[in-house]
Protein backbone atom coordinates (compact mmCIF):
# COMPACT_ATOMS: atom_id res chain seq x y z
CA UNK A 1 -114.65 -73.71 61.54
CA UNK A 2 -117.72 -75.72 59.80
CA UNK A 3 -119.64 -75.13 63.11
CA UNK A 4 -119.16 -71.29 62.75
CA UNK A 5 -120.86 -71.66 58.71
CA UNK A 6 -123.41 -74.06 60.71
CA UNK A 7 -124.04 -71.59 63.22
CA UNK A 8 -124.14 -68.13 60.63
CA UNK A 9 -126.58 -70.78 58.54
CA UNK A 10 -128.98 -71.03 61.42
CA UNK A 11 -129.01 -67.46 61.86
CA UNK A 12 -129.80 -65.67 58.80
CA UNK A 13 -129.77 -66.60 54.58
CA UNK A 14 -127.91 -65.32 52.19
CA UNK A 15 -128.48 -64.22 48.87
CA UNK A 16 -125.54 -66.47 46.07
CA UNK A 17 -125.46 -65.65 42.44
CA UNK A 18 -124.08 -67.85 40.05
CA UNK A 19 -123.33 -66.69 36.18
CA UNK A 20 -122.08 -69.10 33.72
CA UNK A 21 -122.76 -71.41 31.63
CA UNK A 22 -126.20 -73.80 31.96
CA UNK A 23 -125.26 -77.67 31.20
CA UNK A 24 -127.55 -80.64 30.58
CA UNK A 25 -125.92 -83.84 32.29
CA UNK A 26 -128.27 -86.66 32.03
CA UNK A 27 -127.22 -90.07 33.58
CA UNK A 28 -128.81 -93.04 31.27
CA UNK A 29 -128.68 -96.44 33.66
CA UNK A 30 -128.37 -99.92 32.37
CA UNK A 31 -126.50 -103.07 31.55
CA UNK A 32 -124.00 -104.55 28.92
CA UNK A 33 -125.65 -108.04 29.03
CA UNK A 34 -124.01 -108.92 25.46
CA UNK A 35 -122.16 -107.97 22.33
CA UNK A 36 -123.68 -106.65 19.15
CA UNK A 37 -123.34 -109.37 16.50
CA UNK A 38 -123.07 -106.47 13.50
CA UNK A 39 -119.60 -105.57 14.75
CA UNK A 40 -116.75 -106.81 16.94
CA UNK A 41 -116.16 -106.37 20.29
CA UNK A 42 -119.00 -103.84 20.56
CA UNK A 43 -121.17 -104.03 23.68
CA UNK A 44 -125.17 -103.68 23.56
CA UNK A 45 -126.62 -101.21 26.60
CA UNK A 46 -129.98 -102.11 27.44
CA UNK A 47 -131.17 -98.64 28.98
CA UNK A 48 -133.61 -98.48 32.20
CA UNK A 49 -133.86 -95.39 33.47
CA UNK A 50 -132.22 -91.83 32.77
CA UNK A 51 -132.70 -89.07 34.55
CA UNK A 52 -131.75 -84.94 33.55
CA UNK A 53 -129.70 -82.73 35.89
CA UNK A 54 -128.32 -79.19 35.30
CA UNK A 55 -125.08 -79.51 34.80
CA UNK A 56 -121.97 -76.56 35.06
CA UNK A 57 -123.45 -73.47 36.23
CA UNK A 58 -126.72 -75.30 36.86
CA UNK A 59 -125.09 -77.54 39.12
CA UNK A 60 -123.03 -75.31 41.26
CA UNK A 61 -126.61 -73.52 41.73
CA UNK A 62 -127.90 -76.53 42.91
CA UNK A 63 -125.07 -77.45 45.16
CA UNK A 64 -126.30 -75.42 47.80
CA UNK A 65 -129.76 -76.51 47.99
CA UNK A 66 -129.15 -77.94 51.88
CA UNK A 67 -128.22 -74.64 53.24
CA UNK A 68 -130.05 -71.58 53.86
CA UNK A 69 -129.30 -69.68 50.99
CA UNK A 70 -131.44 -68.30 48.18
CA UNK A 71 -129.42 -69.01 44.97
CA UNK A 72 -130.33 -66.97 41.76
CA UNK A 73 -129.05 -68.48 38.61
CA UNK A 74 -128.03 -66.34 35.60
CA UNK A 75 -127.18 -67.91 32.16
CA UNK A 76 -128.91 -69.27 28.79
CA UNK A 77 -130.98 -72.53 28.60
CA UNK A 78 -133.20 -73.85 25.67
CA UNK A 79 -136.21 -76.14 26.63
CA UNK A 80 -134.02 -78.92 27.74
CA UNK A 81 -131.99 -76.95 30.31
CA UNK A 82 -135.02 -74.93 31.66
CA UNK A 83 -136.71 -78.28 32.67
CA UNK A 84 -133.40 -79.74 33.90
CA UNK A 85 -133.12 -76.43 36.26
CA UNK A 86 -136.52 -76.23 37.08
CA UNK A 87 -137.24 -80.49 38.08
CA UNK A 88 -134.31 -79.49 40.17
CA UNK A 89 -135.86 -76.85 42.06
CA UNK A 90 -133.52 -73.81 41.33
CA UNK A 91 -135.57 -70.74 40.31
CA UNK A 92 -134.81 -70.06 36.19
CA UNK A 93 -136.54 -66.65 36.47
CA UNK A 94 -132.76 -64.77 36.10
CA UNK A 95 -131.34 -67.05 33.38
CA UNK A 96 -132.15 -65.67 29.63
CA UNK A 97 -134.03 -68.80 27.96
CA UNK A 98 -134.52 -69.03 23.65
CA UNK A 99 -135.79 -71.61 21.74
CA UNK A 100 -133.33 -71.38 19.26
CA UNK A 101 -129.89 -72.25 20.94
CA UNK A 102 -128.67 -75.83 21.90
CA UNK A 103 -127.49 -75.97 25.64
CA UNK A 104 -124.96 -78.53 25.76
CA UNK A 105 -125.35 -81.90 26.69
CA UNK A 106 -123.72 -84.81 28.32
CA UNK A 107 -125.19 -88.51 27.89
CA UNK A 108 -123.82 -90.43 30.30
CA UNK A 109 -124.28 -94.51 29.76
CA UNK A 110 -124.21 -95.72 33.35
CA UNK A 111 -124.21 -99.45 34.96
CA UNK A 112 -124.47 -98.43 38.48
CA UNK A 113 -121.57 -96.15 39.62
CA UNK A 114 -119.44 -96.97 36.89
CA UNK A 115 -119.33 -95.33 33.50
CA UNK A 116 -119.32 -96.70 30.33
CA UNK A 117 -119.60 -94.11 27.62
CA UNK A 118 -120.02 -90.61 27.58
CA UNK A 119 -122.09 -88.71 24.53
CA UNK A 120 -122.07 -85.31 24.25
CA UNK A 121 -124.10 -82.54 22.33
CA UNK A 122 -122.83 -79.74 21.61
CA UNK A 123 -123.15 -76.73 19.02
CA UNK A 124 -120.57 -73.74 19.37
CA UNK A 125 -121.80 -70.83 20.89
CA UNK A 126 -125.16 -72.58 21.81
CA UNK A 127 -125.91 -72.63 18.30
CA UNK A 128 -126.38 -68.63 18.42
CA UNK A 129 -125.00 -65.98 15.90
CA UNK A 130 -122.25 -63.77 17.48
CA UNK A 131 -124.91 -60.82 17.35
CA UNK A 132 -127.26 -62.61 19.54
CA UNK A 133 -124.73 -63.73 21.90
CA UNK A 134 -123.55 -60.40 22.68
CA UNK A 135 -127.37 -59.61 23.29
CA UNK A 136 -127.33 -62.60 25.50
CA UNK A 137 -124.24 -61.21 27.41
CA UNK A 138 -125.69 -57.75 27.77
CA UNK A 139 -129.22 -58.94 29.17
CA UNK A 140 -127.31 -61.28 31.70
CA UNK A 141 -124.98 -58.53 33.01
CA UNK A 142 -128.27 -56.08 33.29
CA UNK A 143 -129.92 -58.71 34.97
CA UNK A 144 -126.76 -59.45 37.84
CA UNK A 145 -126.28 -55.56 38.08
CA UNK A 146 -130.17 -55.58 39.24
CA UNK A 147 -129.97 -58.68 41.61
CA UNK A 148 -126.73 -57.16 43.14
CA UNK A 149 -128.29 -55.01 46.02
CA UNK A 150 -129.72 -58.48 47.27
CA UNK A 151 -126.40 -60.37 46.61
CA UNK A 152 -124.12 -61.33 49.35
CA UNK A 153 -121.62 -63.06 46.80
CA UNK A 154 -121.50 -63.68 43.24
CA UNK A 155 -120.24 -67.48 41.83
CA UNK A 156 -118.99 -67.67 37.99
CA UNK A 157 -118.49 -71.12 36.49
CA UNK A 158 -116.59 -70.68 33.32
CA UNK A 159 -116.95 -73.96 30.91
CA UNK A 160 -115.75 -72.59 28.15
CA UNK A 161 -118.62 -72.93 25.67
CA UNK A 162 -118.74 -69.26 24.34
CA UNK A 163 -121.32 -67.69 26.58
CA UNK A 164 -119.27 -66.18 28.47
CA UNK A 165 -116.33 -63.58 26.99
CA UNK A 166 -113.62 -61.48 28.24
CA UNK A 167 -115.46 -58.80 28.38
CA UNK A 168 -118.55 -59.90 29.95
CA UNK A 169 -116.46 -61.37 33.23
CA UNK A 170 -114.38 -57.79 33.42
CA UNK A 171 -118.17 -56.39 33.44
CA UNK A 172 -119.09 -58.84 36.11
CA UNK A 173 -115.93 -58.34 38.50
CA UNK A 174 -116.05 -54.37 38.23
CA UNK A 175 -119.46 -54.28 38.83
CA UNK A 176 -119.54 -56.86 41.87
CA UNK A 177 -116.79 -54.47 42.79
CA UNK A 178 -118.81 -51.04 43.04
CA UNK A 179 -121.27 -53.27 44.94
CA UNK A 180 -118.42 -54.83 47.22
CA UNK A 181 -120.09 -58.39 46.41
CA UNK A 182 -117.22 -61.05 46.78
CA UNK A 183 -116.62 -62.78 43.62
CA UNK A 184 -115.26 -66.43 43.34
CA UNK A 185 -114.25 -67.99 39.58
CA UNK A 186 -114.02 -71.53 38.12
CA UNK A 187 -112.23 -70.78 35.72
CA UNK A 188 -111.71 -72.90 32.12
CA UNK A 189 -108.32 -74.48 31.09
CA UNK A 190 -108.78 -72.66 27.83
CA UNK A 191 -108.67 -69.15 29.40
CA UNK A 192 -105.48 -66.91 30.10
CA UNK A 193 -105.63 -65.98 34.21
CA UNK A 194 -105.23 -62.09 32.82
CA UNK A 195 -109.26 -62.78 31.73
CA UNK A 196 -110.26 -63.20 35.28
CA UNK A 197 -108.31 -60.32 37.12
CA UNK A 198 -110.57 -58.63 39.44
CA UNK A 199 -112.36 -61.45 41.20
CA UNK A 200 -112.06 -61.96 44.98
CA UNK A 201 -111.27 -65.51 44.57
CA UNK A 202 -109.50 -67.64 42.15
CA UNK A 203 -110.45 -71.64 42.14
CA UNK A 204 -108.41 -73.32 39.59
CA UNK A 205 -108.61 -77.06 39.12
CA UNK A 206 -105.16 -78.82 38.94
CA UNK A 207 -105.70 -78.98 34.42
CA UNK A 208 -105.46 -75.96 34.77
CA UNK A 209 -102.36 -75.39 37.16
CA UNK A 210 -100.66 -78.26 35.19
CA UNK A 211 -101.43 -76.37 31.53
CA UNK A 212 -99.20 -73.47 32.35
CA UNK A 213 -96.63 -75.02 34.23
CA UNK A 214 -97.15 -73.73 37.65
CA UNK A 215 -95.54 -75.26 40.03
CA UNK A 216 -97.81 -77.40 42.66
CA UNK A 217 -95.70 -74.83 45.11
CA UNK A 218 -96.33 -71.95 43.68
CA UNK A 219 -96.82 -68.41 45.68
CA UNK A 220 -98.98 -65.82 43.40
CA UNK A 221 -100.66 -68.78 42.26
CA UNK A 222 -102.23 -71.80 43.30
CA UNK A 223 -105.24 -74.30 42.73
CA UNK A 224 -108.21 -75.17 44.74
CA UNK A 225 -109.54 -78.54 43.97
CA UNK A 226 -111.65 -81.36 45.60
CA UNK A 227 -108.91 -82.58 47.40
CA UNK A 228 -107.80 -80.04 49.69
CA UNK A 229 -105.36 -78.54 52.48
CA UNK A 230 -103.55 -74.87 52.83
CA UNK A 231 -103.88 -71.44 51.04
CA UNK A 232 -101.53 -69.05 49.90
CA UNK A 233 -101.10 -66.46 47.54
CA UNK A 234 -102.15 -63.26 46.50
CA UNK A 235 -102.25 -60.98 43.26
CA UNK A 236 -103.83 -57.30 43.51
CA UNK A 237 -107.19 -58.12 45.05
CA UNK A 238 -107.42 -61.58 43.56
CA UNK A 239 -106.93 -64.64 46.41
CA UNK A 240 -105.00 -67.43 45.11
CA UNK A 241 -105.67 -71.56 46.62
CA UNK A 242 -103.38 -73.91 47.05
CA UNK A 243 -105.05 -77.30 48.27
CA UNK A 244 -102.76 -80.72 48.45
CA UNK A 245 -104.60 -82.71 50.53
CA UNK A 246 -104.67 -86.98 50.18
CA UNK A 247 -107.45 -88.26 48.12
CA UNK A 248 -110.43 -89.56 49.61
CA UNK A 249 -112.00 -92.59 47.99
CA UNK A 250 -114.69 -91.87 45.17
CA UNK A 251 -117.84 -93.06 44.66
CA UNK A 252 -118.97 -90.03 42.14
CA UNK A 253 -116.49 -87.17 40.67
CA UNK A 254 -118.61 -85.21 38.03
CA UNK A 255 -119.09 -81.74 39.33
CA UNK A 256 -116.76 -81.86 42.17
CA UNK A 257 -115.41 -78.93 41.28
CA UNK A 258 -118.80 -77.36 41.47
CA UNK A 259 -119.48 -78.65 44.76
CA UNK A 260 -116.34 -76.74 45.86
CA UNK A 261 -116.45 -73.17 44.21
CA UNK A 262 -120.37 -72.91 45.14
CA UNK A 263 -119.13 -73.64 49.23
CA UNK A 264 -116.22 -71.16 48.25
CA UNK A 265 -119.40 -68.77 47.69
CA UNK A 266 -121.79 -69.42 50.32
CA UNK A 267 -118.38 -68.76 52.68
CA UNK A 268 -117.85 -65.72 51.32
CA UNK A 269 -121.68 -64.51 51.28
CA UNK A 270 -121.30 -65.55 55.34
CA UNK A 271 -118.64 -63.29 55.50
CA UNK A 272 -115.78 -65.94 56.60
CA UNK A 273 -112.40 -65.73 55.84
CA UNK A 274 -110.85 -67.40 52.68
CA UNK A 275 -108.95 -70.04 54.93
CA UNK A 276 -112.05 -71.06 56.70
CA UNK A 277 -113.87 -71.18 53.45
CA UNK A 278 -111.44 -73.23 51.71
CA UNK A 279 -111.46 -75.81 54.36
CA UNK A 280 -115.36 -76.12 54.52
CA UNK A 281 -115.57 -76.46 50.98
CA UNK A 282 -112.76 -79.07 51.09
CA UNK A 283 -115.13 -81.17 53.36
CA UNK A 284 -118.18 -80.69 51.07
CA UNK A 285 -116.18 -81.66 48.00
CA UNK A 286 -115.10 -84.84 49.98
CA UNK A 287 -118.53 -85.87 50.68
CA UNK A 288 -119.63 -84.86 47.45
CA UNK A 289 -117.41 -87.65 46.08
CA UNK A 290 -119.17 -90.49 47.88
CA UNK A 291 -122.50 -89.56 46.79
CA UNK A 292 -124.49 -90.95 43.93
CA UNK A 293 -124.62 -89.20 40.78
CA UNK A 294 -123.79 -85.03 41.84
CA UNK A 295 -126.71 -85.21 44.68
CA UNK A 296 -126.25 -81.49 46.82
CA UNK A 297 -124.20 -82.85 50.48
CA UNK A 298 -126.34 -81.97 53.35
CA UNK A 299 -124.79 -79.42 56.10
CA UNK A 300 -124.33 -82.57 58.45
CA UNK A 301 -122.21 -84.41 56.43
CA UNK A 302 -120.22 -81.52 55.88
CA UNK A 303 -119.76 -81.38 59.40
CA UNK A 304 -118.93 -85.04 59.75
CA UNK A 305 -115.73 -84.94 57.50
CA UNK A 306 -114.73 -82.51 60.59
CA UNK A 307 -116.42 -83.99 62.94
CA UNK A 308 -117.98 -87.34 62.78
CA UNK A 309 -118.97 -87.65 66.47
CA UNK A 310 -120.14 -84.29 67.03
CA UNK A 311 -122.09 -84.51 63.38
CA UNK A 312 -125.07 -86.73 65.30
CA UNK A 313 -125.95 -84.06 67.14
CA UNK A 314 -128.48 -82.31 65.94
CA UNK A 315 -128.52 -79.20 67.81
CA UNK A 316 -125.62 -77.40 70.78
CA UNK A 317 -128.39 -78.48 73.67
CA UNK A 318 -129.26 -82.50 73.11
CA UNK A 319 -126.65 -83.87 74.52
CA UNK A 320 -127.51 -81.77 77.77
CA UNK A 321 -131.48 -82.94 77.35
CA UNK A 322 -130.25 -86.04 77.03
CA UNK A 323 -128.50 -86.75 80.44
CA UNK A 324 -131.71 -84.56 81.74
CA UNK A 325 -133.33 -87.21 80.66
CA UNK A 326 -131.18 -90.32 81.77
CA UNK A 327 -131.22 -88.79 85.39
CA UNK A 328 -134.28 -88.58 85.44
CA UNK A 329 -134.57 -92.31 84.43
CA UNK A 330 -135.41 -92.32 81.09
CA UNK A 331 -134.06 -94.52 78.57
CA UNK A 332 -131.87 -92.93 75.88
CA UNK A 333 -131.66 -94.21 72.33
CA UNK A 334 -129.21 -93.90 70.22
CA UNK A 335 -130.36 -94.25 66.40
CA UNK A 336 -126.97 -94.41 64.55
């Protein structure tokens, strides 16, 4: 399973676009040493550091910096976002910047791993009039429709913050199509499933299974979440997920959900099937989860939550070397 993705990864890249919507999550650390003496009960956060992350689309992207894949980003930033994406190391060369819209931001007050306030920016529609976003929409989709020859799978992470529209994912789906590029969805709470017929593959979080009373059960649909453990379902072309799986102990849950659809679509873009996808990206989500503050899971760690022995190894022939090496009296140290 993950040593067939490890294997394909070795061998050749692959090509993942991800359309959506751009994100600023910036994590502010500090400490509550005291309460404020204008008002009752209310803490005082003595800030030391922040950093600034892409967050949403941005951090799906960026989810898939450990592997060999060439990720091309497609969406709208403003000054903020563009140096989130770009102090990251994704490429912003496919996402449509202007200095007039407002990307939206999350502030997030941190004392080490635990969270103590969340502010958040955020102007409808990135602050744009309704003519410019549908300008915004059409450059995007002319954009993706180039990129597609050199696409091996195409990732859209729906927030629901008015970039993208109906019609712009019905574009995306028929086009990725025509191309026969796989398509994988996150899709928003606030969205009907009709708006995403089409796709290859359907990731719902459970919000979203739980706002329109689906069954945890269910056949022709299902959920994929961070969490994960058997598929089922099917609509038309559309691939339904249904992952129960007991919860693994978190350290870090922002963007999990990320961390799972972008593995769904660096699967796909290998060519594996939808069961073998869902159960890498299960592992990568579950890693995800125990690392600080949305930081990309390396391959190896993916393999571990499969594999925890076999994860050490860093390539099919050491162990082999290695008793080589023991009969021919060497000493053999084990770094753990």
């Amino acid at each position: 399973m993950i040593r067939e993705l490890m294997a394909a990864n070795e061998a050749k890249g692959v090509s993942v676009g991800v359309v959506g919507e751009i994100l600023v999550d910036e994590y502010v650390q500090g400490e509550v040493s005291r309460l404020c003496p204008e008002a009752d009960g209310v803490p005082i956060f003595h800030e030391h550091e922040a950093i600034r992350l892409p967050g949403g689309a941005g951090n799906a992207a960026r989810q898939l910096a450990h592997w060999n894949a060439d990720v091309a980003l497609f969406g709208l930033v403003d000054d903020l976002g563009l140096d989130a994406i770009e102090d990251s190391g994704l490429c912003a060369s496919r996402s449509v910047w202007t200095g007039r819209c407002t990307c939206p931001r999350k502030r997030r007050l941190m004392a080490g791993d635990r969270l103590l306030l969340r502010h958040d920016v955020e102007v409808p529609g990135y602050g744009l009039s309704d003519c410019d976003l549908r300008n915004v929409r059409e450059a995007i989709l002319g954009d993706l429709v180039e990129a597609l020859p050199g696409l091996d799978a195409v990732l859209v992470s729906d927030y629901g913050k008015g970039l993208l529209d109906n019609w712009l994912l019905q574009q995306i789906f028929q086009r990725c199509r025509e191309a026969g590029t796989p398509t994988v969805v996150d899709p928003h709470v606030s969205r009907p499933p009709a708006a995403y017929v089409g796709c290859t593959l359907f990731k719902a979080n459970l919000a979203y299974v739980q706002a329109r009373g689906w069954p945890l059960d269910v056949g022709d649909h299902a959920v994929a979440t961070a969490g994960a453990g058997r598929t089922g379902g099917r609509v038309g072309s559309t691939q339904f997920l249904l992952r129960i799986r007991p919860p693994v102990a978190a350290r870090f849950v922002v963007g999990a959900g990320d961390c799972f659809a972008a593995h769904l679509a660096l699967c796909l873009a290998h060519g594996l099937t939808v069961d073998t996808a869902a159960e890498i990206s299960d592992l990568a989500a579950r890693a995800y989860v125990t690392r600080p503050m949305g930081e990309p899971v390396l391959p190896c760690e993916v393999l571990a939550g499969h594999d925890p022995i076999g994860a050490k190894i860093l390539y099919e022939g050491a162990v082999a070397q290695a008793l080589q090496a023991r009969h021919r009296g060497r000493r053999v140290v084990l770094a753990n």
